[in-house]
Protein backbone atom coordinates (compact mmCIF):
# COMPACT_ATOMS: atom_id res chain seq x y z
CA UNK A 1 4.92 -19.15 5.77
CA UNK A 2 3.25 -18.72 2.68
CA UNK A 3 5.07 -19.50 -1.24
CA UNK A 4 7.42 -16.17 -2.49
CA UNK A 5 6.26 -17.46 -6.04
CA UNK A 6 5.64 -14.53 -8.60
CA UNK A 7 2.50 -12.82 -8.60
CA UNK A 8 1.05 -14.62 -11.39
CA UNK A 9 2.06 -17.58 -9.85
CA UNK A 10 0.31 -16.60 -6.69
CA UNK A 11 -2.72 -16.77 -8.50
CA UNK A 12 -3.04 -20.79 -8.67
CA UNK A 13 -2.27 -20.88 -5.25
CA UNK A 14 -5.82 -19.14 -4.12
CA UNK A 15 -7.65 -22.27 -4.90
CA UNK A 16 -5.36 -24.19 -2.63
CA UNK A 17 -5.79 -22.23 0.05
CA UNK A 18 -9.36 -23.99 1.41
CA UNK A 19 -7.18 -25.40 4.34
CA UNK A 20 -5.91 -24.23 7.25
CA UNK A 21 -1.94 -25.26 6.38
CA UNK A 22 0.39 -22.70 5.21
CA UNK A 23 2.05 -22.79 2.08
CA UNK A 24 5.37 -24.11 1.32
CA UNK A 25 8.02 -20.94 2.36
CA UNK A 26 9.15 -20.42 -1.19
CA UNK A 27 11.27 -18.37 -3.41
CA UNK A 28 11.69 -17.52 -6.87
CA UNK A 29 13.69 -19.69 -8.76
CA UNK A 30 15.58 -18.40 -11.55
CA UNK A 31 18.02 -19.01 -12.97
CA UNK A 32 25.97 -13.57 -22.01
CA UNK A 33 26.14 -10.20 -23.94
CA UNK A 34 26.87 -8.09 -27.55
CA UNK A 35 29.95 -6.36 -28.83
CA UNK A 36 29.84 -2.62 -28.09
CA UNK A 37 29.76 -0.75 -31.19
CA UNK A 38 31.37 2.67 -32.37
CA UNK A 39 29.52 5.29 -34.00
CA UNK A 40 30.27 8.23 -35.84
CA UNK A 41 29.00 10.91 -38.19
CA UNK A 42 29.83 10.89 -41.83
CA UNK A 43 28.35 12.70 -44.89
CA UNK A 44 29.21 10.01 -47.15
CA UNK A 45 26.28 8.65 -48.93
CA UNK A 46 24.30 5.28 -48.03
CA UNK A 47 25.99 2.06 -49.77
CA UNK A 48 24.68 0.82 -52.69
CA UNK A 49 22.04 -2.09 -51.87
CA UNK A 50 20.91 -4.21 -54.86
CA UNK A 51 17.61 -5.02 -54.92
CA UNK A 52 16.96 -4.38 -51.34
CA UNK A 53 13.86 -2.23 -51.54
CA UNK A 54 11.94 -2.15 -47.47
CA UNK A 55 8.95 -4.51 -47.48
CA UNK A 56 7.79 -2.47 -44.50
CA UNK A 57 8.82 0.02 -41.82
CA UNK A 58 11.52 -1.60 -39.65
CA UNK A 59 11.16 -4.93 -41.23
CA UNK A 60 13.09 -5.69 -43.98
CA UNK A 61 11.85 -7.57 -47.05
CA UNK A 62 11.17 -11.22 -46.74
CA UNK A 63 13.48 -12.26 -50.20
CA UNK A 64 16.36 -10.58 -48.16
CA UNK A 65 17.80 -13.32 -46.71
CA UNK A 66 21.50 -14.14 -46.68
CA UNK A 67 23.32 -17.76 -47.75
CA UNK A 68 21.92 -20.78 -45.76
CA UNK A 69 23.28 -20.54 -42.03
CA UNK A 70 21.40 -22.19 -39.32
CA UNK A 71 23.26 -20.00 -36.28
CA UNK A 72 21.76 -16.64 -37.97
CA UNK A 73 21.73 -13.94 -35.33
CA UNK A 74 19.81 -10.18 -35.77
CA UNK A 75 20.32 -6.57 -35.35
CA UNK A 76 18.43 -4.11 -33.73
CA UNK A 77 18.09 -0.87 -32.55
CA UNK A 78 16.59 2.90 -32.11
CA UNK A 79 16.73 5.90 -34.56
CA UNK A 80 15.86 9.15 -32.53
CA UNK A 81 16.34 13.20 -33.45
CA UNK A 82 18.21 15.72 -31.48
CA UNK A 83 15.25 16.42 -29.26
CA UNK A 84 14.82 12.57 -28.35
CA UNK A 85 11.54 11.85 -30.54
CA UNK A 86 11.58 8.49 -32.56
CA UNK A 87 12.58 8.90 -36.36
CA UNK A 88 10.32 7.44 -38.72
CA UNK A 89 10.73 6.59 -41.87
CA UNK A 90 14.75 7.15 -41.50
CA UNK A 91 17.25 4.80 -44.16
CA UNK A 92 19.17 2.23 -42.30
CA UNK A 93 21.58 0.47 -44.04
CA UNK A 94 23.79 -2.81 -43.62
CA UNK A 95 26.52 -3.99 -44.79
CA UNK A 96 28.46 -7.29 -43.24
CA UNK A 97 31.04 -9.42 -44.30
CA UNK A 98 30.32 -13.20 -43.08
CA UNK A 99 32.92 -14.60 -41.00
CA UNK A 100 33.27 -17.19 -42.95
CA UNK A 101 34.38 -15.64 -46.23
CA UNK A 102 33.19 -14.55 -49.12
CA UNK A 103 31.62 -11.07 -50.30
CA UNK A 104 29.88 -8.58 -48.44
CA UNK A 105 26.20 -8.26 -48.35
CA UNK A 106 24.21 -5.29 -48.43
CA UNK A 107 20.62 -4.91 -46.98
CA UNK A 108 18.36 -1.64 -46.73
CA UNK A 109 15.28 -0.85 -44.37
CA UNK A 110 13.85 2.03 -43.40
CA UNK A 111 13.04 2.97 -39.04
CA UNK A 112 9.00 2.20 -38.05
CA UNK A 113 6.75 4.16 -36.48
CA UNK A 114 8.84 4.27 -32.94
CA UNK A 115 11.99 4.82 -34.99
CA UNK A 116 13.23 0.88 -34.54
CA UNK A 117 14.84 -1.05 -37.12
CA UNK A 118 15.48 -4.98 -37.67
CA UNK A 119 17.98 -7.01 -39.37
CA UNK A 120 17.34 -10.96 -39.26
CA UNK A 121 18.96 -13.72 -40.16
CA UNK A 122 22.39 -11.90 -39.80
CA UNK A 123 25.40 -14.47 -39.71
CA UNK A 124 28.57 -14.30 -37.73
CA UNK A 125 30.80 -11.26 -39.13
CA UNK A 126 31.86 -7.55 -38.99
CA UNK A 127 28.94 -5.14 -40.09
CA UNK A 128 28.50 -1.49 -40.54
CA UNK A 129 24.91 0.11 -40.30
CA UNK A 130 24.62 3.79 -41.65
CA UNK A 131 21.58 5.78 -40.67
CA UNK A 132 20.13 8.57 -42.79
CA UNK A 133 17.39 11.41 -42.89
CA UNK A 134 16.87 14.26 -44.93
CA UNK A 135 18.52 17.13 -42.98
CA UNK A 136 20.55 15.36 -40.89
CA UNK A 137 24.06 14.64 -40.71
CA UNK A 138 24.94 10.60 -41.32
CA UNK A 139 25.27 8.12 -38.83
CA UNK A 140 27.95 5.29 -38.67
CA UNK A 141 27.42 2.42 -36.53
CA UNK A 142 30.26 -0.64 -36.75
CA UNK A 143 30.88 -3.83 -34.85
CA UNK A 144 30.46 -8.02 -35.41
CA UNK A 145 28.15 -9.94 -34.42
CA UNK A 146 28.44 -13.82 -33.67
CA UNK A 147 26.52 -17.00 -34.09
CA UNK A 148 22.74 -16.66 -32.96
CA UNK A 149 23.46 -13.16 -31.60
CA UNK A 150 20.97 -10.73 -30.98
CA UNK A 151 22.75 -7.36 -31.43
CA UNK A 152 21.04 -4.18 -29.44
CA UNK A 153 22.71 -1.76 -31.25
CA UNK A 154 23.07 1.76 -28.94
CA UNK A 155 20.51 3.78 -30.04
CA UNK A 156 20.92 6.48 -32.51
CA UNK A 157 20.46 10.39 -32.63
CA UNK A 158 20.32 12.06 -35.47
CA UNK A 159 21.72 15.78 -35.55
CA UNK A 160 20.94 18.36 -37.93
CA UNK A 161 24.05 18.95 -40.65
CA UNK A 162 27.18 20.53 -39.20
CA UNK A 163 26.13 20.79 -36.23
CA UNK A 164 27.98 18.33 -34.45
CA UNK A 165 31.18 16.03 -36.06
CA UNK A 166 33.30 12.89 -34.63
CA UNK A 167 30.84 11.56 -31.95
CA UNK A 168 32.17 8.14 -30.43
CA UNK A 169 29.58 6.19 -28.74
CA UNK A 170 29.78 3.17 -26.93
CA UNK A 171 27.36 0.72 -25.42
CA UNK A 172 28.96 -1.49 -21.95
CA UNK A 173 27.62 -4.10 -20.64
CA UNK A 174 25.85 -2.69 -17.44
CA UNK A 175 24.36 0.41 -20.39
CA UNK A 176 22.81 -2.84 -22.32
CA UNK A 177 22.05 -4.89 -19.37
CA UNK A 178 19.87 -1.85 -17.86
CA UNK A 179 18.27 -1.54 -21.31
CA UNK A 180 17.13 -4.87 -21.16
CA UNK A 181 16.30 -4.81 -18.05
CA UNK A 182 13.85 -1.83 -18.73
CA UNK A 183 12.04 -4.17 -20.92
CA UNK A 184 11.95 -6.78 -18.87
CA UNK A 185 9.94 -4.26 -16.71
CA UNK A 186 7.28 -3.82 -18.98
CA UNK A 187 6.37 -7.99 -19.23
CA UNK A 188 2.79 -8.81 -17.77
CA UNK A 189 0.89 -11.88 -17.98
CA UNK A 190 -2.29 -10.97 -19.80
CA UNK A 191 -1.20 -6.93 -19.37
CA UNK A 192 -1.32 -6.67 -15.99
CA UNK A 193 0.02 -9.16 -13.72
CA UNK A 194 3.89 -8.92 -13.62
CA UNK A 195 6.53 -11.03 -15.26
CA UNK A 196 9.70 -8.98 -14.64
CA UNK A 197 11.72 -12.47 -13.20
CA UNK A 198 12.44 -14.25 -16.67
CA UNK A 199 14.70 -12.42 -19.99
CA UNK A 200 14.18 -13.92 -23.15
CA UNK A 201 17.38 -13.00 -24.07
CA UNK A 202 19.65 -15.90 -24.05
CA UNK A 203 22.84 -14.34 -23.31
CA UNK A 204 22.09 -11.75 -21.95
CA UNK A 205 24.64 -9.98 -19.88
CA UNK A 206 24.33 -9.97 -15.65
CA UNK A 207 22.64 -7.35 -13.86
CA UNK A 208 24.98 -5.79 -11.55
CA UNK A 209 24.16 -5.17 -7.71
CA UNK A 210 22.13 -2.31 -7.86
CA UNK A 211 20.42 -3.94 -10.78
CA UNK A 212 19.54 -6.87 -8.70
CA UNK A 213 17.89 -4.58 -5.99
CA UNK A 214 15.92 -2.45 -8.41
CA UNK A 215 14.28 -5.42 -9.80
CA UNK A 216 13.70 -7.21 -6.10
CA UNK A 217 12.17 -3.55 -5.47
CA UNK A 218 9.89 -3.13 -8.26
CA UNK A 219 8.61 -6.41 -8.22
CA UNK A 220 7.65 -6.03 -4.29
CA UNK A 221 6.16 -2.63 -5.01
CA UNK A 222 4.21 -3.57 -7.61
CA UNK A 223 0.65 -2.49 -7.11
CA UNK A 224 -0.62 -5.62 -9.05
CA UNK A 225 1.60 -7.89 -6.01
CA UNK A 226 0.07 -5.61 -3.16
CA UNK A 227 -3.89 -6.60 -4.77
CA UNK A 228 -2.79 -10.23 -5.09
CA UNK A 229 -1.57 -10.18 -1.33
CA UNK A 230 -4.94 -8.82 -0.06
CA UNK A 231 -6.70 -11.65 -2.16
CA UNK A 232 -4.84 -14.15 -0.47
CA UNK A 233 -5.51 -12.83 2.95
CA UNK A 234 -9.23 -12.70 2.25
CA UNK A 235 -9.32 -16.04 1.57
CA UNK A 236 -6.73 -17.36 4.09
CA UNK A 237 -9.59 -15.31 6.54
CA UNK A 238 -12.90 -16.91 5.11
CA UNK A 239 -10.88 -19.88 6.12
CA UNK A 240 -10.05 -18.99 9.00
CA UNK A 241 -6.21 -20.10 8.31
CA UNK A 242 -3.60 -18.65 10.82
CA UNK A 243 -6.63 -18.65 13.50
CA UNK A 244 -4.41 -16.87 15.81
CA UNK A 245 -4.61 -13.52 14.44
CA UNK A 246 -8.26 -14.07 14.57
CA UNK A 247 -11.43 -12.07 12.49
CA UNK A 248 -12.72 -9.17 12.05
CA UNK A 249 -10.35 -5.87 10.51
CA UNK A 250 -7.60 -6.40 12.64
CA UNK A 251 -7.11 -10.18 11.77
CA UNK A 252 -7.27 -9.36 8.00
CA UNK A 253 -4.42 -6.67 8.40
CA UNK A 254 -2.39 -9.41 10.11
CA UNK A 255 -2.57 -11.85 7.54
CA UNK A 256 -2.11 -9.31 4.96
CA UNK A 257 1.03 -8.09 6.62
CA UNK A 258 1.98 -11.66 6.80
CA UNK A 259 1.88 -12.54 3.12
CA UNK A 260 3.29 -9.49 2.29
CA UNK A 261 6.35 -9.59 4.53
CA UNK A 262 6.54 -13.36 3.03
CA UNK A 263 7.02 -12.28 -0.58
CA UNK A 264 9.48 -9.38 0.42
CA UNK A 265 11.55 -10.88 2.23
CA UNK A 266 11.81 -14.14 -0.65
CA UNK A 267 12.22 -12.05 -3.20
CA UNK A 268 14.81 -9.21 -1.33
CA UNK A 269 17.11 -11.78 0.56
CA UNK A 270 16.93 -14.40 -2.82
CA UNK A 271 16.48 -12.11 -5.49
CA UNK A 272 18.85 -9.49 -4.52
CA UNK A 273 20.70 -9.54 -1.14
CA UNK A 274 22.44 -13.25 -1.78
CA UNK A 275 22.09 -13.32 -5.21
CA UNK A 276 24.64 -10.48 -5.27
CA UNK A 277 26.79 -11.88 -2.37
CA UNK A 278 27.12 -15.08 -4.30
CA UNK A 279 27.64 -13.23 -7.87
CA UNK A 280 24.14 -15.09 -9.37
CA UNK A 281 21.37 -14.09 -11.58
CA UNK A 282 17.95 -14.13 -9.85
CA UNK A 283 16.13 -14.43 -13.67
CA UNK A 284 14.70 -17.54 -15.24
CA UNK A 285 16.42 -17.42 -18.75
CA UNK A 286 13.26 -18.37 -21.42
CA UNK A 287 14.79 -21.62 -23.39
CA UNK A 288 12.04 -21.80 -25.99
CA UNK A 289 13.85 -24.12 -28.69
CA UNK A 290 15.01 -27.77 -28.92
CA UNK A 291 12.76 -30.75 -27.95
CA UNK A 292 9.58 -30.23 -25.78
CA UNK A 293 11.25 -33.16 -23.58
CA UNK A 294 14.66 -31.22 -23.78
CA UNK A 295 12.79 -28.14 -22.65
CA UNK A 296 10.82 -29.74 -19.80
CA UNK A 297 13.96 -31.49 -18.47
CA UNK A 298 15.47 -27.67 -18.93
CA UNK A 299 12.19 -25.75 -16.90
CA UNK A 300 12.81 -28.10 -14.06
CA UNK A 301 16.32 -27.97 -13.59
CA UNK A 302 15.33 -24.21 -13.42
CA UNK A 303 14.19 -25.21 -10.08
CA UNK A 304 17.72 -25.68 -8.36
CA UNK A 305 20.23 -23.92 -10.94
CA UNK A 306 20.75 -20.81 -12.08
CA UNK A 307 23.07 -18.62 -13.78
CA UNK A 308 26.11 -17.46 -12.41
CA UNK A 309 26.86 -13.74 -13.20
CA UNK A 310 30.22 -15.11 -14.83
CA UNK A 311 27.83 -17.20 -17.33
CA UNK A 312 28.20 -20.71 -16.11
CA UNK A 313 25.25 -22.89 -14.88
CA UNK A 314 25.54 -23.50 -11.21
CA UNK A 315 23.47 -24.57 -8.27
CA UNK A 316 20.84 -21.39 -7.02
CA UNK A 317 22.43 -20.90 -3.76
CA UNK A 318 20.58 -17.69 -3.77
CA UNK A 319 17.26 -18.35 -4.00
CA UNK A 320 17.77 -22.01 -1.48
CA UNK A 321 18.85 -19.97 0.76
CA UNK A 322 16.55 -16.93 0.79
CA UNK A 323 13.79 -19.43 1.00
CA UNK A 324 14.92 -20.99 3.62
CA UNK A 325 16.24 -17.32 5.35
CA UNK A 326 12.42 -16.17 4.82
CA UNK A 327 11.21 -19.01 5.91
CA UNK A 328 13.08 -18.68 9.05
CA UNK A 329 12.03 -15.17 9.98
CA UNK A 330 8.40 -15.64 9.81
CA UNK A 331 8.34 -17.28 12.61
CA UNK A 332 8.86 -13.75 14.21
CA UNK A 333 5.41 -12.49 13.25
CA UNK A 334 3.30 -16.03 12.86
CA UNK A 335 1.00 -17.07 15.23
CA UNK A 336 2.33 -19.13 17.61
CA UNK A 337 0.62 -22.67 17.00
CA UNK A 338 2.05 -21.53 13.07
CA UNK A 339 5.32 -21.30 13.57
CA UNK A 340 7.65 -23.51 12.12
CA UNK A 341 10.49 -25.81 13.29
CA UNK A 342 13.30 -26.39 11.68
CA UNK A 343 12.19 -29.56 10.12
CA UNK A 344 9.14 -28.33 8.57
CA UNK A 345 11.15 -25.31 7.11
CA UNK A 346 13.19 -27.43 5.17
CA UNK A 347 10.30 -29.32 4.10
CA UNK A 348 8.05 -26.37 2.88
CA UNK A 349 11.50 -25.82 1.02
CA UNK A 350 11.42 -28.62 -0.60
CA UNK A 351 7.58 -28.24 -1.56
CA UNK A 352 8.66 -24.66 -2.45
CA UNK A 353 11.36 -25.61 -4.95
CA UNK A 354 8.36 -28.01 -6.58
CA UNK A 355 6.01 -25.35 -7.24
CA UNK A 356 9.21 -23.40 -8.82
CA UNK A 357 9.38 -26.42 -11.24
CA UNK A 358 5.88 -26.12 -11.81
CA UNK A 359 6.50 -22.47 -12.87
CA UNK A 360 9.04 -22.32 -14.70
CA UNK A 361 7.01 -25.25 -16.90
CA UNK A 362 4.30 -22.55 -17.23
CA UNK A 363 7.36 -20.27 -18.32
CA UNK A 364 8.82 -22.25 -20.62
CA UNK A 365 5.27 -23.24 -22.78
CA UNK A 366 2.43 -20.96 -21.90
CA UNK A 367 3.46 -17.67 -20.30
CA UNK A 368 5.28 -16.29 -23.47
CA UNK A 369 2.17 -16.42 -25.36
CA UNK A 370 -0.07 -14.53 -22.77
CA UNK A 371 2.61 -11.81 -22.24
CA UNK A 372 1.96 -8.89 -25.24
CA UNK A 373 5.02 -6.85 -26.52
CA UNK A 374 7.64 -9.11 -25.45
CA UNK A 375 10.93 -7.75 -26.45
CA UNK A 376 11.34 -9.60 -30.04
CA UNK A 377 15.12 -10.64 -29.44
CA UNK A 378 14.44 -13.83 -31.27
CA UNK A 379 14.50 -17.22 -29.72
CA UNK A 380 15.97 -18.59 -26.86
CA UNK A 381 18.80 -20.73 -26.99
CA UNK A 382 20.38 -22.58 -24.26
């Protein structure tokens, strides 16, 4: 059975495949969430904010930073009209009082050119963001934030002046985690070769069951993952690997119904059938701060623990066990002289759970940088 490692991980493993020997039966090693706010309209008029003038749209000035706090966290969100199109150029305005004491501080930007907004370097507190537009009633948006948070405020519609009054809103945990998760659906290697198995998003919350399947799903249907198959089973037949289902058409459409049914059922039975039954997050969660030694020692850990949907770091039952549960049914559709005992399953396993390490190294220090438009949620933190 071949490795269930993520398509772009897949990639490396065409130069290995020269010899006849199947891959290691793999699986994808993998591996908590912000205060829902209220929000309201009001009429009253934004805060006063000295000397906070925007530097640019969505950003706010550089020189508007608050008093020295290493465990700064952010706040972000979405300004949108009545008839869901972004709002550019609307005034967002925040006001926080540290946890810690001391006066409130008052910041001003205005949305971007998608209608987002950013707040860094926020410390731990209460806050209150007010969003305002010419013609449009006021928006009130209040909540706290703690230490290195990264607040996705619920995002905000604008409504023409008395039109509407009292609106509550509130964001849960599943409405954030299946915001995130959207983005996380967007992440390719280069722009094209998919990367929707690792968050960036420290604490973010846990994807709930049918969360878990969607994202098995989409990853398996991904047309980039059905090309990167049929790659591998060109080469795995100009090598004449898996000589039982021998040449010509039909022996290609065999192997390439091999490797596919390989890297469904990994990332199906891992990803989303046990990593629900056992309550466990199929993601890798991006580190990306501390030592590079901490953060090696972190990647490869990666390997054999993962998340647990209550937050704690536990042992990756899931994706063990879906390796070894995928590993276990190929030998229902391998050639004969290719199927595997149970000795060698356990030891393509084994070299399965090394090339996770080997990815999730590739995570941790190169595949950030080759990914465009990752989320910016600020660093990791573990």
């Amino acid at each position: 059975m071949r490795s269930g490692l993520a398509p772009w991980g897949m990639l490396a493993l065409i130069a290995l495949s020269a010899g006849p020997v199947a891959v290691a039966s793999g699986w994808q090693a993998v591996s908590g969430s912000p205060v829902a706010a209220g929000t309201h309209d009001a009429n009253a008029a934004l805060p006063d904010a000295p000397d906070a003038q925007p530097d640019s749209a969505g950003q706010e000035a550089a020189t508007q930073q608050p008093p020295g706090d290493a465990a700064t966290g952010s706040i972000h969100g979405t300004v949108v009209d009545g008839s869901a199109a972004v709002a550019q150029g609307a005034h967002v305005a925040l006001v926080w009082t540290p946890q810690t004491g001391g006066a409130s501080v008052a910041r001003e930007i205005t949305t971007d050119s998608s209608g987002a907004f950013s707040f860094a370097s926020v410390a731990a507190g209460t806050f209150t963001l007010t969003v305002s537009s010419k013609g449009f009633a006021t928006r009130i948006i209040t909540g706290s934030i703690r230490d290195a948070e990264s607040f996705e405020a619920p995002t905000v519609t604008l409504v023409m002046n008395g039109t509407t009054t009292d609106v509550e809103v509130s964001a849960s945990t599943v409405e954030i985690a299946e915001a995130q998760l959207k983005e996380e659906e967007t992440q390719r290697v280069l722009g094209v070769i998919p990367n929707f198995y690792v968050t960036y998003v420290h604490d973010a919350p846990p994807l709930t069951r049918k969360q878990k399947y969607q994202l098995a799903w989409r990853s398996s249907i991904d047309p980039v993952n059905f090309g990167i198959v049929g790659i591998l089973a060109g080469v795995e037949q100009a090598t004449d690997s898996f000589s039982g289902y021998g040449q010509g058409a039909q022996g290609y459409a065999k192997r390439y119904g091999a490797g596919f049914t390989d890297s469904f059922d990994a990332t199906m039975i891992g990803g989303a059938v046990l990593a629900s039954w056992w309550k466990q997050d199929p993601r890798y969660f991006y580190k990306g701060t501390g030592s590079k030694q901490s953060r090696i020692g972190y990647a490869i850990a990666m390997a054999v623990m993962c998340k647990g949907d209550n937050g704690r770091w536990q042992v990756n039952y899931s994706g063990i066990v879906g390796g070894l549960a995928a590993g276990g049914i190929s030998n229902l559709y391998y050639p004969a002289s290719n199927r595997e005992g149970a000795g060698l399953t356990f030891e393509n396993a084994a070299l399965g759970t090394a090339g996770s390490a080997v990815g999730n190294l590739f995570q941790e220090f190169v595949v950030k940088h080759l990914t465009p438009h990752v989320p910016n949620y600020g660093a990791g933190k573990q």
